[in-house]
Protein backbone atom coordinates (compact mmCIF):
# COMPACT_ATOMS: atom_id res chain seq x y z
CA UNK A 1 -11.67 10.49 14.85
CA UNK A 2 -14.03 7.74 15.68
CA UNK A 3 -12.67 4.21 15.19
CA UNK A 4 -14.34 0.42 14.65
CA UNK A 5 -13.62 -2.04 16.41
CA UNK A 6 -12.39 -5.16 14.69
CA UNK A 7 -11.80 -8.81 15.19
CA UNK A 8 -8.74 -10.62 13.41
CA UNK A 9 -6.73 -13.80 14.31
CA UNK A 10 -2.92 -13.54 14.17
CA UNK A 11 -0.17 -16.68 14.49
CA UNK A 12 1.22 -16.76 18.33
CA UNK A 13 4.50 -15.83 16.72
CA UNK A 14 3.56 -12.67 15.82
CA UNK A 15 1.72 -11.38 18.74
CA UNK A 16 4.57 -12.58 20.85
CA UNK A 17 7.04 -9.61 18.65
CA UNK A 18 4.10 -7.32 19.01
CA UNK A 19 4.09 -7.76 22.89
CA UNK A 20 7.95 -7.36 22.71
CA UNK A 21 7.71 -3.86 20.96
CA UNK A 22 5.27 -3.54 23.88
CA UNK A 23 7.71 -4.21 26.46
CA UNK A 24 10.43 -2.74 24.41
CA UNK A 25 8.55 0.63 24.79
CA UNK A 26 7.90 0.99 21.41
CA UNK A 27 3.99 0.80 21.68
CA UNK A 28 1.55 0.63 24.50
CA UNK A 29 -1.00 -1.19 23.56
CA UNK A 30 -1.17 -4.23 20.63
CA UNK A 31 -4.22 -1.94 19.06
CA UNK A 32 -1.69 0.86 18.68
CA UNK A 33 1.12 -1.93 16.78
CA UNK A 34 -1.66 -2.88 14.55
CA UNK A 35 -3.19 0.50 13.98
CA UNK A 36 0.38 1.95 13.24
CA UNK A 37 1.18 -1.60 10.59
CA UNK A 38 -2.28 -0.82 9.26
CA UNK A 39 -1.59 2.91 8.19
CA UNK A 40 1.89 1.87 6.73
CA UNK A 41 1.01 -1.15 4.61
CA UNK A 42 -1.80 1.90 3.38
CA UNK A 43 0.42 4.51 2.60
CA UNK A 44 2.96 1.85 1.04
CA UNK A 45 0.60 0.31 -0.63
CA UNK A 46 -0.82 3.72 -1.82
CA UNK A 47 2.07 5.02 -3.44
CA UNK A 48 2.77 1.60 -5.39
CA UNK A 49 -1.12 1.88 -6.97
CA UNK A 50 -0.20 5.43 -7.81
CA UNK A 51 3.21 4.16 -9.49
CA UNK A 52 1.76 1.72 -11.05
CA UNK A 53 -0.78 4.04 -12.50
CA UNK A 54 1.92 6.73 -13.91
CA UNK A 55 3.37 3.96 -15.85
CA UNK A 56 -0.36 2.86 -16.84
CA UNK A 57 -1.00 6.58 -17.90
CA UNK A 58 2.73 6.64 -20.17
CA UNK A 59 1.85 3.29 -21.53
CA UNK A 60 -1.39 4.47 -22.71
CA UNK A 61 0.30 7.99 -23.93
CA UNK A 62 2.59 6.54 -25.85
CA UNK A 63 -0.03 4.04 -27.75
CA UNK A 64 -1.56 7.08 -28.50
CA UNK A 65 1.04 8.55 -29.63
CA UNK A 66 1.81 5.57 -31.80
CA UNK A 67 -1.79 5.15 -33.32
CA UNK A 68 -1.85 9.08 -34.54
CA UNK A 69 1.45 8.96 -36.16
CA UNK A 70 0.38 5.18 -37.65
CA UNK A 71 -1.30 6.35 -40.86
CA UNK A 72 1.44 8.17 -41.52
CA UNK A 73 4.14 5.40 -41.69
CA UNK A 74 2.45 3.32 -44.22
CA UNK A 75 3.17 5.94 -46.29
């Protein structure tokens, strides 16, 4: 997989806990820390969209629902 290099700015703060989970083992490099953070804000983020769209989908269901049986209830 080819990759892009990018440019961003973090607080000191943060990259100082990145360079711990360095130290700690947990990562080698700070691309690898932001890499992995990347991919799981995406996949979190990912599966609240698709939530977000069942309930969308139901919503729009049920106003369907509601509209065919409308004509009906005036009745």
């Amino acid at each position: 997989m080819e990759n892009d290099r990018i440019t961003i700015r973090l607080p000191q703060i943060d990259l100082r806990q990145i360079d711990v989970f360095i130290r700690l083992g947990e990562f080698s490099t700070r691309s690898e820390v932001v890499r992995h953070a990347v991919k799981e804000y995406i996949d979190n983020h990912s599966n609240r969209i698709l939530a977000k769209a069942e309930k969308f989908k139901k919503i729009q269901e049920l106003e369907a629902a509601a509209a065919a049986i409308e004509p009906y209830m005036k009745r």
